[in-house]
N, C-alpha and C. Protein backbone atom coordinates (compact mmCIF):
# COMPACT_ATOMS: atom_id res chain seq x y z
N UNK A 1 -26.18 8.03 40.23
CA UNK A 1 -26.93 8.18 38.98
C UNK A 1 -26.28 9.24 38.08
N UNK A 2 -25.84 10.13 38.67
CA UNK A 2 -25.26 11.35 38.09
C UNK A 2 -23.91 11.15 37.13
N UNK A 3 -23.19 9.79 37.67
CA UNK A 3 -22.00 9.28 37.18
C UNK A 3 -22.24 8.73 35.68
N UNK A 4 -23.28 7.84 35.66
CA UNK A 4 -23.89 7.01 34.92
C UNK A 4 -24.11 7.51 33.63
N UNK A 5 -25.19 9.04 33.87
CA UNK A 5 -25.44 9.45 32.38
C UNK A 5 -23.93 10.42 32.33
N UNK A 6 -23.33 10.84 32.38
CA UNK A 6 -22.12 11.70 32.43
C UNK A 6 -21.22 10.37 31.49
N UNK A 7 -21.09 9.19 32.05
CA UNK A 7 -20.38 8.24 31.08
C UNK A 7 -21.20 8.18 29.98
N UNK A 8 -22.42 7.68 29.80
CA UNK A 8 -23.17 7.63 28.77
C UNK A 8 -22.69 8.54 27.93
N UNK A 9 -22.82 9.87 28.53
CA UNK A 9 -22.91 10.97 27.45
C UNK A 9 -21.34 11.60 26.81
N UNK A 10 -19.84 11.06 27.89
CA UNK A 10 -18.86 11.01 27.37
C UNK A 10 -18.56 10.04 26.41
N UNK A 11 -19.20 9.12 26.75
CA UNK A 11 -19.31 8.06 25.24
C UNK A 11 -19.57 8.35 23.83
N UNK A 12 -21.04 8.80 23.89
CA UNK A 12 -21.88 9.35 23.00
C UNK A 12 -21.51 10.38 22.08
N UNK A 13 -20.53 12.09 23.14
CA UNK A 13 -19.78 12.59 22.66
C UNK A 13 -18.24 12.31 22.21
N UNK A 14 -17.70 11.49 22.96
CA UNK A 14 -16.48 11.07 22.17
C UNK A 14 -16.36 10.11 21.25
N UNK A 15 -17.77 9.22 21.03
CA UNK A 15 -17.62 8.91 19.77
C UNK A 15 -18.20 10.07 18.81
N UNK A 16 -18.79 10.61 19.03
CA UNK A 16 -18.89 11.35 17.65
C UNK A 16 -17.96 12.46 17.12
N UNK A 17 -16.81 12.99 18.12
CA UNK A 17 -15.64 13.98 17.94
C UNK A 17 -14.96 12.73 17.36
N UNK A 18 -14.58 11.55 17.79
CA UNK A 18 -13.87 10.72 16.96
C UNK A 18 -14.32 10.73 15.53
N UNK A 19 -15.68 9.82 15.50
CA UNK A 19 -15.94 9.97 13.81
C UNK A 19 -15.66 11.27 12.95
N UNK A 20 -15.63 12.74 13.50
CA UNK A 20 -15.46 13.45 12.96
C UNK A 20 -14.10 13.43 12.56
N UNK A 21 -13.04 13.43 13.09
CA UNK A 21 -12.02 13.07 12.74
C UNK A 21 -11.51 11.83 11.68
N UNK A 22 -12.10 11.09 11.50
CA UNK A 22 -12.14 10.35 10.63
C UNK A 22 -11.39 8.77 10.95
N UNK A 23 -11.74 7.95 10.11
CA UNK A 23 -11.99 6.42 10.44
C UNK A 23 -10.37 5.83 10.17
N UNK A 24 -9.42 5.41 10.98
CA UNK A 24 -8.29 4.99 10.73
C UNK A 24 -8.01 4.00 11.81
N UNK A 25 -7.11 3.31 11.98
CA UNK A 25 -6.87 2.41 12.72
C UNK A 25 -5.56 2.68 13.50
N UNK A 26 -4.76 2.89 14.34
CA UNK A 26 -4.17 3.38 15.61
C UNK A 26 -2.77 2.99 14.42
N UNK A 27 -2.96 1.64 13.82
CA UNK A 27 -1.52 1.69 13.15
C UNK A 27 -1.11 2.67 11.70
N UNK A 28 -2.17 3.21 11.58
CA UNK A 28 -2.70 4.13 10.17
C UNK A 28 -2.26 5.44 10.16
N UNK A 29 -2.54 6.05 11.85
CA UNK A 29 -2.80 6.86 12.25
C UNK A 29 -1.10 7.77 12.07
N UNK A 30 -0.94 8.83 11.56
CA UNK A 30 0.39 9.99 11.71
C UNK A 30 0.14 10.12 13.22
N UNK A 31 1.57 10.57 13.57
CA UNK A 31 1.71 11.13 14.40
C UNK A 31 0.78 12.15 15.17
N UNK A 32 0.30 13.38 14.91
CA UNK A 32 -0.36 14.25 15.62
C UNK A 32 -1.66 13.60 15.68
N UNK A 33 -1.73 12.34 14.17
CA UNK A 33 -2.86 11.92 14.83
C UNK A 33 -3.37 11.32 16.46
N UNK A 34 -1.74 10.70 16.51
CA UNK A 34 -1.89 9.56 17.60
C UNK A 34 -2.18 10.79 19.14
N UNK A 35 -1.39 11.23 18.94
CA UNK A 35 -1.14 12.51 20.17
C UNK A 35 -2.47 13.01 20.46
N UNK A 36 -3.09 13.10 19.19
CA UNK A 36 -4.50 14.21 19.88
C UNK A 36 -5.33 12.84 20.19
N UNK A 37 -5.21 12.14 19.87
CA UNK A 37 -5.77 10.52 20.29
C UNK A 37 -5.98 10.05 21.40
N UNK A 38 -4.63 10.41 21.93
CA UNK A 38 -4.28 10.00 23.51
C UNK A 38 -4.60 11.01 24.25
N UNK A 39 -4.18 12.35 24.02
CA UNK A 39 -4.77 13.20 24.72
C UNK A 39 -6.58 13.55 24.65
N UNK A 40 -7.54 12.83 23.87
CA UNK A 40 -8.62 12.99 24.07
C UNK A 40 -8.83 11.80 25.03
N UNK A 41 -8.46 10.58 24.66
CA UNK A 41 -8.45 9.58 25.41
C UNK A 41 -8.40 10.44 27.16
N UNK A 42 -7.50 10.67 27.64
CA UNK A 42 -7.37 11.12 28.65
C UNK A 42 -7.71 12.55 29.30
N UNK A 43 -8.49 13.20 28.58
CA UNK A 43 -9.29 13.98 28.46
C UNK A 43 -10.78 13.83 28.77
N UNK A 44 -11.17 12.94 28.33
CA UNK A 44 -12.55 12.36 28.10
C UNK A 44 -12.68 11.60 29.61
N UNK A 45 -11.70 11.46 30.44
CA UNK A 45 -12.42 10.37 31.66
C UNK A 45 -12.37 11.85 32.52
N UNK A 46 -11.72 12.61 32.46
CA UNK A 46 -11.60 13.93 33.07
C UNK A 46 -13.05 14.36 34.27
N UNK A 47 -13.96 14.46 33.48
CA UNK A 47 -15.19 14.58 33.89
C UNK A 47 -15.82 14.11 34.96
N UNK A 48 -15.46 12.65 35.02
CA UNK A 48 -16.12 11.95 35.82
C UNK A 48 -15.45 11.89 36.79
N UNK A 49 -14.33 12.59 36.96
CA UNK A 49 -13.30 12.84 38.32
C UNK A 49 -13.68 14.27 38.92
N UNK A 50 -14.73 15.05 38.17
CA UNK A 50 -15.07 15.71 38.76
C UNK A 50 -14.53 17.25 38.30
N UNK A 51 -13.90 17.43 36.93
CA UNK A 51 -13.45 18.52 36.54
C UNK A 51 -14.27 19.12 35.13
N UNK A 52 -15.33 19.02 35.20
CA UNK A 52 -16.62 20.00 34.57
C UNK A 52 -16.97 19.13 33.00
N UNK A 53 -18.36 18.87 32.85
CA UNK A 53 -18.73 18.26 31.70
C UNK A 53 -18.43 19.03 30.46
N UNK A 54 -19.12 20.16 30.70
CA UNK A 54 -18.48 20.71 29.10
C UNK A 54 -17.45 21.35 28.97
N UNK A 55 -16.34 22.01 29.97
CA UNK A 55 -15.51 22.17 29.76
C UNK A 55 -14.66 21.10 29.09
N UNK A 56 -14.62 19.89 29.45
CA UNK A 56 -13.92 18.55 28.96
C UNK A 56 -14.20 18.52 27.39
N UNK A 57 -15.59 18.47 27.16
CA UNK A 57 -15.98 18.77 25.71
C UNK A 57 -15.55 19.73 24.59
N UNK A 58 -15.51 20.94 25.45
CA UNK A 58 -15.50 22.32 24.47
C UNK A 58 -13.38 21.79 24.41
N UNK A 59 -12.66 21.39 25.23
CA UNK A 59 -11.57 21.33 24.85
C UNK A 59 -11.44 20.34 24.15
N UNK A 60 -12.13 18.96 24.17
CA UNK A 60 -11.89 18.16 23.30
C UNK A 60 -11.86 18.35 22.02
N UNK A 61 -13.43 19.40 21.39
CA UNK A 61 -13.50 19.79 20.53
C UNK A 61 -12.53 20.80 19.48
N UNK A 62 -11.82 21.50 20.62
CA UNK A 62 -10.73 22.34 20.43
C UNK A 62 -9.42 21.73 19.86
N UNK A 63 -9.16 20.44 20.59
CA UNK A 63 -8.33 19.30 19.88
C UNK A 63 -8.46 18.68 18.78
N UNK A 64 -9.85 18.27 18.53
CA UNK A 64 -9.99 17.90 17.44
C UNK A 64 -10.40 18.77 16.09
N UNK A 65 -10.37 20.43 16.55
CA UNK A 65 -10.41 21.05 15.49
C UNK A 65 -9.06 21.73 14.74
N UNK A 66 -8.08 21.44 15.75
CA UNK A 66 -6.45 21.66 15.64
C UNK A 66 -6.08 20.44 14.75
N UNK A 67 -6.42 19.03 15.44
CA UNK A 67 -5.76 18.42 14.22
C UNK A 67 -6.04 18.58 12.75
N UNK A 68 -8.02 19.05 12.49
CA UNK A 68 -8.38 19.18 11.41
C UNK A 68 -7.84 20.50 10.42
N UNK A 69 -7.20 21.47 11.49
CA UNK A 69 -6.37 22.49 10.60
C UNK A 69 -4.91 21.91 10.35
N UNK A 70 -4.56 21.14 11.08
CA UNK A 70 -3.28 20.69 11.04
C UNK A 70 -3.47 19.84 9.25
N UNK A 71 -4.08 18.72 9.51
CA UNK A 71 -4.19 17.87 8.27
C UNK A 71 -4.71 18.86 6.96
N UNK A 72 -5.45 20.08 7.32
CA UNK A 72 -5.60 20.69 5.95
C UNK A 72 -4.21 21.66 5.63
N UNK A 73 -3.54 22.06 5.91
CA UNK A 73 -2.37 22.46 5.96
C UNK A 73 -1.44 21.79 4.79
N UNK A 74 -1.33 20.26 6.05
CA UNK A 74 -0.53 19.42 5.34
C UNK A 74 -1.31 18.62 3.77
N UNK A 75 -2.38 18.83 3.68
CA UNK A 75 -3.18 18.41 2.25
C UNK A 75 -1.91 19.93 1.11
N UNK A 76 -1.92 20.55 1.92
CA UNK A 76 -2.12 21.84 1.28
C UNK A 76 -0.27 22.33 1.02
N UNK A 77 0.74 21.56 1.87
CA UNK A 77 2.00 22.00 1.51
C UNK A 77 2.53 20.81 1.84
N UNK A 78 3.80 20.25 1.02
CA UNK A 78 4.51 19.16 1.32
C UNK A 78 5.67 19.21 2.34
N UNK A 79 5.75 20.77 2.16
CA UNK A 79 6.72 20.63 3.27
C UNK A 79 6.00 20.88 4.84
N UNK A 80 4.81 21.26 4.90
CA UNK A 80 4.23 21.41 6.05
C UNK A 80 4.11 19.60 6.46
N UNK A 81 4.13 18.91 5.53
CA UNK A 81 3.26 17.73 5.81
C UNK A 81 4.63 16.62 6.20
N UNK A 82 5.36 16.99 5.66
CA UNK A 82 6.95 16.16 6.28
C UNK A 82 7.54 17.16 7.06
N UNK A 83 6.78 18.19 7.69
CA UNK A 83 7.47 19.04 8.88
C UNK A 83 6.84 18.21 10.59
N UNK A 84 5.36 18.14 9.54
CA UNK A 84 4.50 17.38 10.99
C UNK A 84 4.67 16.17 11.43
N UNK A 85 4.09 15.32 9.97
CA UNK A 85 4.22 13.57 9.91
C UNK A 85 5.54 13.16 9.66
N UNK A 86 6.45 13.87 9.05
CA UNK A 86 7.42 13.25 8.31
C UNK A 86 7.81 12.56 6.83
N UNK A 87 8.54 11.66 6.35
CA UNK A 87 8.36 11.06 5.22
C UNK A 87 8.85 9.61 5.23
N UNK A 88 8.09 9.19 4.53
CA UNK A 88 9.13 7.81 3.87
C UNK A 88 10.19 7.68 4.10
N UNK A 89 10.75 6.00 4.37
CA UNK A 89 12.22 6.62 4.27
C UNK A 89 12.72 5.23 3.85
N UNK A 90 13.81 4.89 3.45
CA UNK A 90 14.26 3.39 2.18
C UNK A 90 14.73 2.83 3.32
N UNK A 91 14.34 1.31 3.19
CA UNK A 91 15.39 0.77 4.52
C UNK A 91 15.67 -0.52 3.22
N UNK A 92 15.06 -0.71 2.13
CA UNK A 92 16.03 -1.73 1.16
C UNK A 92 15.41 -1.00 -0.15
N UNK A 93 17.19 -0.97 -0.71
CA UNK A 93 17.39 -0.44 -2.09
C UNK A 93 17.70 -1.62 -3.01
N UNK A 94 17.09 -1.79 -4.00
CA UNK A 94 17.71 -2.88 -4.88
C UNK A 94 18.70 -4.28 -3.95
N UNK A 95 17.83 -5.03 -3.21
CA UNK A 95 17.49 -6.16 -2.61
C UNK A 95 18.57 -6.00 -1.48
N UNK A 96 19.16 -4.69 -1.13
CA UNK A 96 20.30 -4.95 0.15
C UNK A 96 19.84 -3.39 0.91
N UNK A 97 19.85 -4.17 2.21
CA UNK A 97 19.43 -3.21 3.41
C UNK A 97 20.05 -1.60 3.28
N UNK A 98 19.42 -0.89 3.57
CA UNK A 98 20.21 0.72 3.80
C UNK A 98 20.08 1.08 5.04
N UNK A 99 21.39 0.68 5.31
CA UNK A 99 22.00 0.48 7.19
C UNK A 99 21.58 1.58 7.90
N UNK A 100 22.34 2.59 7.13
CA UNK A 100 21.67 4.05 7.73
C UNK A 100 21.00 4.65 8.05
N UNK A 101 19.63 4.37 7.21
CA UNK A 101 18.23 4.91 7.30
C UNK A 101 17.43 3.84 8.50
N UNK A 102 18.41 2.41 8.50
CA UNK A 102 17.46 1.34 9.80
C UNK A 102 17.83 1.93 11.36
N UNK A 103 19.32 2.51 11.12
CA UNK A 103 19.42 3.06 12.63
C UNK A 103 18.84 4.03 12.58
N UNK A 104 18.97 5.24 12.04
CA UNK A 104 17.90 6.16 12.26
C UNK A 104 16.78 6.40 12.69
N UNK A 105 16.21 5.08 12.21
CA UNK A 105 14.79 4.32 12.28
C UNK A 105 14.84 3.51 13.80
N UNK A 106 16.30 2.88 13.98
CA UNK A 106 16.23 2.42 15.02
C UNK A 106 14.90 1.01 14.84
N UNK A 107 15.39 0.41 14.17
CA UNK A 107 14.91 -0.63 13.08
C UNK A 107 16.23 -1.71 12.87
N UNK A 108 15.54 -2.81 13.97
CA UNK A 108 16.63 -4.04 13.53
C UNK A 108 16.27 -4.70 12.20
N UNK A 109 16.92 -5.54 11.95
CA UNK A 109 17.23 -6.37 10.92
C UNK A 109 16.08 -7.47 11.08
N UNK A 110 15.90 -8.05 12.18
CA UNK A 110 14.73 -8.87 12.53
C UNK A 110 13.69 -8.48 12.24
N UNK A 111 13.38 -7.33 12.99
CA UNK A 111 12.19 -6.18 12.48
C UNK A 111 11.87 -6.13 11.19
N UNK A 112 12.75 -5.80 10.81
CA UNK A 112 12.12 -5.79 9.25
C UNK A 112 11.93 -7.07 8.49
N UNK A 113 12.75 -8.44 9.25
CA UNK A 113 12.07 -9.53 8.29
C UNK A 113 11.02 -9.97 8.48
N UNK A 114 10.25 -9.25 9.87
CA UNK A 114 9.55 -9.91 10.56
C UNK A 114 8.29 -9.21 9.62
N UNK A 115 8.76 -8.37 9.20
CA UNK A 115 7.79 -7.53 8.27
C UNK A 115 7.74 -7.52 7.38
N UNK A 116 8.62 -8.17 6.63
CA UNK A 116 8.83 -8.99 5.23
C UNK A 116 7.93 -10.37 5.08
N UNK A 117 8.01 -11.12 6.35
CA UNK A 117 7.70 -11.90 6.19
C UNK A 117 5.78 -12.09 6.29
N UNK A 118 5.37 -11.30 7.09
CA UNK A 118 3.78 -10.91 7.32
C UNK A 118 3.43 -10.44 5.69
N UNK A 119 4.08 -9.69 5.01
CA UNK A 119 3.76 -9.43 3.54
C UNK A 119 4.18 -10.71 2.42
N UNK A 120 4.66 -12.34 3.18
CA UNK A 120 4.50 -13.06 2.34
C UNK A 120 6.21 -13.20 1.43
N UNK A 121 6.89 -12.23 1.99
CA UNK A 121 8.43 -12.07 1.19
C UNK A 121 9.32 -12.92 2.20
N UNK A 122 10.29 -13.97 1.50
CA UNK A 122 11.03 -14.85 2.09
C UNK A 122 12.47 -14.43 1.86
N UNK A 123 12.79 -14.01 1.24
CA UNK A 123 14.36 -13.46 0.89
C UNK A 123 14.42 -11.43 0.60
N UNK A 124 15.33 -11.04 1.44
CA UNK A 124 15.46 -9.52 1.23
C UNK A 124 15.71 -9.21 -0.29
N UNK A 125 16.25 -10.27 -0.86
CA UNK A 125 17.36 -10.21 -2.25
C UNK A 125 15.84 -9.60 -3.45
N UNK A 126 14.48 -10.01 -2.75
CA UNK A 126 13.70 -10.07 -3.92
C UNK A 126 12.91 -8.78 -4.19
N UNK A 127 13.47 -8.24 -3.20
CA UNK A 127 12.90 -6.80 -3.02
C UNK A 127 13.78 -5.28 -3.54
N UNK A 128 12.61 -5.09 -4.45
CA UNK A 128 13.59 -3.93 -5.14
C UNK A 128 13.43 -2.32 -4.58
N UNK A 129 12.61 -2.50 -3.74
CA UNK A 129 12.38 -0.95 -2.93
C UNK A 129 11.61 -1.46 -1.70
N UNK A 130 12.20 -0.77 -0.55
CA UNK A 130 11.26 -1.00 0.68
C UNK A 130 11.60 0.56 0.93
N UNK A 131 10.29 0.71 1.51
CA UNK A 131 9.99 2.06 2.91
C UNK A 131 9.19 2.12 3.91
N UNK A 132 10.06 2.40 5.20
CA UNK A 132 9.10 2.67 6.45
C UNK A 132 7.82 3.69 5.81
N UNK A 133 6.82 3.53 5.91
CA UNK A 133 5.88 4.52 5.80
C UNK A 133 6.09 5.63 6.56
N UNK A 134 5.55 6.65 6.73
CA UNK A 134 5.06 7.72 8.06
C UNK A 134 3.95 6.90 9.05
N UNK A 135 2.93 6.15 8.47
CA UNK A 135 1.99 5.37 9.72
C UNK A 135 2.93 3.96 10.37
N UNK A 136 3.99 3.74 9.80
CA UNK A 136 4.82 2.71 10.68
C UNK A 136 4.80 1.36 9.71
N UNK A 137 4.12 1.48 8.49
CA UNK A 137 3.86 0.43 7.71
C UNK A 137 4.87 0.62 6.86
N UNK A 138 4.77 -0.65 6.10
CA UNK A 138 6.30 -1.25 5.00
C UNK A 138 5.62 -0.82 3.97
N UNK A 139 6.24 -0.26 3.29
CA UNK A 139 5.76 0.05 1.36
C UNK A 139 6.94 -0.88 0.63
N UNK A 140 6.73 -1.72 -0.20
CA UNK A 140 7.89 -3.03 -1.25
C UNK A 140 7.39 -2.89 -2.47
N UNK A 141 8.36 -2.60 -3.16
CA UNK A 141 8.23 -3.29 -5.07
C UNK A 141 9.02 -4.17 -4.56
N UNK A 142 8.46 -5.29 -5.67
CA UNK A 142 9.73 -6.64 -5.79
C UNK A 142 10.38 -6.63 -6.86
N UNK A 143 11.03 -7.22 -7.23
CA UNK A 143 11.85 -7.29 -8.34
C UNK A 143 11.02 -7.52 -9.47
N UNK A 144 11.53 -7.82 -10.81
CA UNK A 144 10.39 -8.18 -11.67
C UNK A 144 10.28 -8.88 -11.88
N UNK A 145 11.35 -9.68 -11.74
CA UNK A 145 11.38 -11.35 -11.55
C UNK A 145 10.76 -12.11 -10.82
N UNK A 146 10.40 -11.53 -9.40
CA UNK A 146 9.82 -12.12 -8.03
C UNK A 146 8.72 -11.67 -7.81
N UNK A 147 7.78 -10.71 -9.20
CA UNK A 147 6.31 -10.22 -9.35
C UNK A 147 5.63 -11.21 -9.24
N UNK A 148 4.07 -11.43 -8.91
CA UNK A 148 3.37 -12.54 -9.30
C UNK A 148 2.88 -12.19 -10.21
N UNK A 149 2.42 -12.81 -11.05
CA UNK A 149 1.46 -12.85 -12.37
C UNK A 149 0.36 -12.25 -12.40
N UNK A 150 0.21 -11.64 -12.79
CA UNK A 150 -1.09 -10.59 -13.03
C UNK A 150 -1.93 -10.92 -14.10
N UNK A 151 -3.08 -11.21 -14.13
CA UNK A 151 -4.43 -12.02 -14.83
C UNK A 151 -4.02 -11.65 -16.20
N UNK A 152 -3.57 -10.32 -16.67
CA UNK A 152 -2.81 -10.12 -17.93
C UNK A 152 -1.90 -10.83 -18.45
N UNK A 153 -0.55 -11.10 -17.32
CA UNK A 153 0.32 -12.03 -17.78
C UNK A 153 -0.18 -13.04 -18.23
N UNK A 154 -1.04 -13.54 -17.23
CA UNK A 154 -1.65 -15.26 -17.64
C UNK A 154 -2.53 -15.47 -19.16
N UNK A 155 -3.04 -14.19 -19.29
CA UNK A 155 -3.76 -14.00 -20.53
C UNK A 155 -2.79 -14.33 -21.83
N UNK A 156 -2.26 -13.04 -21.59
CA UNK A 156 -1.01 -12.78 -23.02
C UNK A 156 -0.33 -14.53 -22.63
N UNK A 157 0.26 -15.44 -21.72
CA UNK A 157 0.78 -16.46 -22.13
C UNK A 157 -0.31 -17.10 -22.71
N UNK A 158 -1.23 -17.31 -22.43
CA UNK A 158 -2.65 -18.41 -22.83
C UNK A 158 -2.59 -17.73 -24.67
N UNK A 159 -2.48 -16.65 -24.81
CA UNK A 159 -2.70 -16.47 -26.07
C UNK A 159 -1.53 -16.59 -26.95
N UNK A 160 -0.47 -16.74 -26.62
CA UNK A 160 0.79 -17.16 -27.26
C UNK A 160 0.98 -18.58 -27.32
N UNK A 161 0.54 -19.13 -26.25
CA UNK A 161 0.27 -20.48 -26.81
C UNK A 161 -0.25 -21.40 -27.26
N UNK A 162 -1.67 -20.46 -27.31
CA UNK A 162 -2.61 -20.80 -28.14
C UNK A 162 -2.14 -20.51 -29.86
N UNK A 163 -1.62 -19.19 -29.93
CA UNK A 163 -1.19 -19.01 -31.32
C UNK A 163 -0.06 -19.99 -31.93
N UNK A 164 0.59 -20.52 -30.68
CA UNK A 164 2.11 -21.43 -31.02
C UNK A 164 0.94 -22.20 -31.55
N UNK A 165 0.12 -23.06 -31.26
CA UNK A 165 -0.65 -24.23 -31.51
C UNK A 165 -0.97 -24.36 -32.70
N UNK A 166 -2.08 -22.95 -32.88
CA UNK A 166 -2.23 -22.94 -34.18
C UNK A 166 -1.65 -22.97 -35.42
N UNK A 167 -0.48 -22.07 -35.21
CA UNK A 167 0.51 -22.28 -36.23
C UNK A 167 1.09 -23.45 -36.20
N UNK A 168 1.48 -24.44 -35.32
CA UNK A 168 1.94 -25.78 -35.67
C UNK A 168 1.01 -26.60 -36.14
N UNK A 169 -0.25 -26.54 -36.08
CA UNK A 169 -1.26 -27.07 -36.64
C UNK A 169 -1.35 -26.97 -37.87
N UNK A 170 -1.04 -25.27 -38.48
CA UNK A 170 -1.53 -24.89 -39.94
C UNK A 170 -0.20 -25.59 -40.86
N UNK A 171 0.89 -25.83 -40.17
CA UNK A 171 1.95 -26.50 -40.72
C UNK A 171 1.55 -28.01 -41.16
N UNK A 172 1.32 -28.61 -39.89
CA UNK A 172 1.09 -29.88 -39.86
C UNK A 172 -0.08 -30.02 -41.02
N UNK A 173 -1.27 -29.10 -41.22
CA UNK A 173 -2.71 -29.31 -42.12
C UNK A 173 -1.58 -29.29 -43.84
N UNK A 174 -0.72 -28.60 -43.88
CA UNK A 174 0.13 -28.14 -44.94
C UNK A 174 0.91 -29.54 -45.71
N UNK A 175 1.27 -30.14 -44.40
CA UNK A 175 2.10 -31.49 -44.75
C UNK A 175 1.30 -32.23 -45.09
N UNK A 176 0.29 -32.53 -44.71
CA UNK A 176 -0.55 -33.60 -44.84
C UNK A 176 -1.35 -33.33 -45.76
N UNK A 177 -1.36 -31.91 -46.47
CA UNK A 177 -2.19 -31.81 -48.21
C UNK A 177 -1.02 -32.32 -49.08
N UNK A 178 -2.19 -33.11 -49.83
CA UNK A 178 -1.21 -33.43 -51.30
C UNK A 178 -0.81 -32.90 -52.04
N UNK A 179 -1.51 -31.78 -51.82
CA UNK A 179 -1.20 -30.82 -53.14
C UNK A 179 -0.32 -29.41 -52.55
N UNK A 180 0.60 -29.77 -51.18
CA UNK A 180 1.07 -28.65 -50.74
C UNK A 180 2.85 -28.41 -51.59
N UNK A 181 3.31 -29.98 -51.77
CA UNK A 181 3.99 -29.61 -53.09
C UNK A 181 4.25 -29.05 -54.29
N UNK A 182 2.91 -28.84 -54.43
CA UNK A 182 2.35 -27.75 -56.18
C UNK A 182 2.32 -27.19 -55.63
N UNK A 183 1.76 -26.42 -54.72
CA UNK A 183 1.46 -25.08 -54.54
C UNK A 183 2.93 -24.47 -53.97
N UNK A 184 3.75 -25.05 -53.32
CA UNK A 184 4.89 -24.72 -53.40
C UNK A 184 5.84 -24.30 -54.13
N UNK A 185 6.38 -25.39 -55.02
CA UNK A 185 6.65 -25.13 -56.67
C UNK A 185 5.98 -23.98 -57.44
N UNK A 186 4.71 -24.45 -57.24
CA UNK A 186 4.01 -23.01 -58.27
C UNK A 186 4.48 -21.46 -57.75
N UNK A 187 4.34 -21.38 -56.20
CA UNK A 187 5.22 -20.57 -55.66
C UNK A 187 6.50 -19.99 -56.02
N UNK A 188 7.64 -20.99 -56.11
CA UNK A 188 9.07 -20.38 -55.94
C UNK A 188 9.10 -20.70 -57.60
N UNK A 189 8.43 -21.32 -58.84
CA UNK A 189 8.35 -20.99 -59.84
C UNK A 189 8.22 -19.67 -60.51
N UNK A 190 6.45 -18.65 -60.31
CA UNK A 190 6.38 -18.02 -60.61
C UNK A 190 7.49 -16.97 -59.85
N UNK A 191 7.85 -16.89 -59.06
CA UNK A 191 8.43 -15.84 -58.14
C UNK A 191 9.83 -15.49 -58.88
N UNK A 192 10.85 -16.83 -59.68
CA UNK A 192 11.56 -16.57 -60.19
C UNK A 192 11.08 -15.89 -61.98
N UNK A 193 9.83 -15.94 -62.24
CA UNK A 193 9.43 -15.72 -63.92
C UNK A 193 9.26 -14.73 -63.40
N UNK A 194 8.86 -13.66 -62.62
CA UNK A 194 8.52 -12.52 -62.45
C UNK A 194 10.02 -11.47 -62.32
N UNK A 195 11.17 -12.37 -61.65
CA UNK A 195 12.29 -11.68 -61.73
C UNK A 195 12.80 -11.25 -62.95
């Protein structure tokens, strides 16, 4: 019985040191995030092997108040924050791979189409910036050519061709008055009496 509420209550408490830490998903997660992650993870069964309930706690808590100085730090200096997590880094510049930064990365070529291709991109050529994130995710501009249309674009064309219309219309209403000959003439008439 003794086992029972002890899980209950490592539950109970490690979800709520989690929520305090805040809501991300394991692929989201920086680095020190992942670390104090795993080490609560394995921290938290501690207990029930018999090595003290709140001691397990009061250190968990201790972990999770390190990462929370850690992340205010890095809110707080850029170089603290690419000292911890790291940064960005280009693996395609203007639609051709940057070899250098993929070994570094230790990042095949597959890899990354394989991750091109989950974002819907079929050719490297169309991509005008890629970066490994710091959480392990792809950041892409595409070219501007290989943008999709944005409800604006579609607008501004709808209204240009709506205006083409009209104006071929006001032409066509022009030809088909009888009297668009006089008013013509009367036009390039007076225009020369005024010279």
């Amino acid at each position: 019985m003794n086992i029972i509420w002890q899980t209950l209550l490592i539950f109970i408490i490690g979800s709520a040191l989690l929520r305090v830490s805040g809501r991300k998903t394991i692929s989201e997660m920086t680095m020190p995030q992942t670390i104090i992650m795993l080490m609560l993870g394995t921290l938290l069964i501690e207990p029930v092997s018999g090595n003290g309930l709140w001691t397990t706690f009061g250190v968990a808590a201790l972990l999770l108040f390190t990462l929370m100085v850690t992340e205010y730090f890095q809110l707080k200096s850029d170089k603290i924050e690419t000292i911890i997590s790291g940064k960005a880094i280009s693996v395609i510049e203007n639609g051709m791979i940057n070899e250098n930064n993929m070994s570094k990365l230790r990042l095949t070529v597959e890899q990354l189409e394989e991750r091109l291709r989950q974002k819907g991109i079929s050719s490297i050529a169309d991509v005008q910036m890629a970066t490994m994130e710091v959480n392990g995710q792809l950041g892409y501009h595409l070219k501007e050519n290989k943008q999709p249309a944005t409800k604006e674009d579609i607008q501004q064309l709808v209204q240009l061709i709506q205006n083409g219309y009209q104006n071929e219309e006001k032409k066509s209403r022009i030809k088909d008055n009888i009297f668009s000959e006089m008013v013509e003439k009367e036009k390039s008439d007076s225009a020369n009496y005024l010279q």
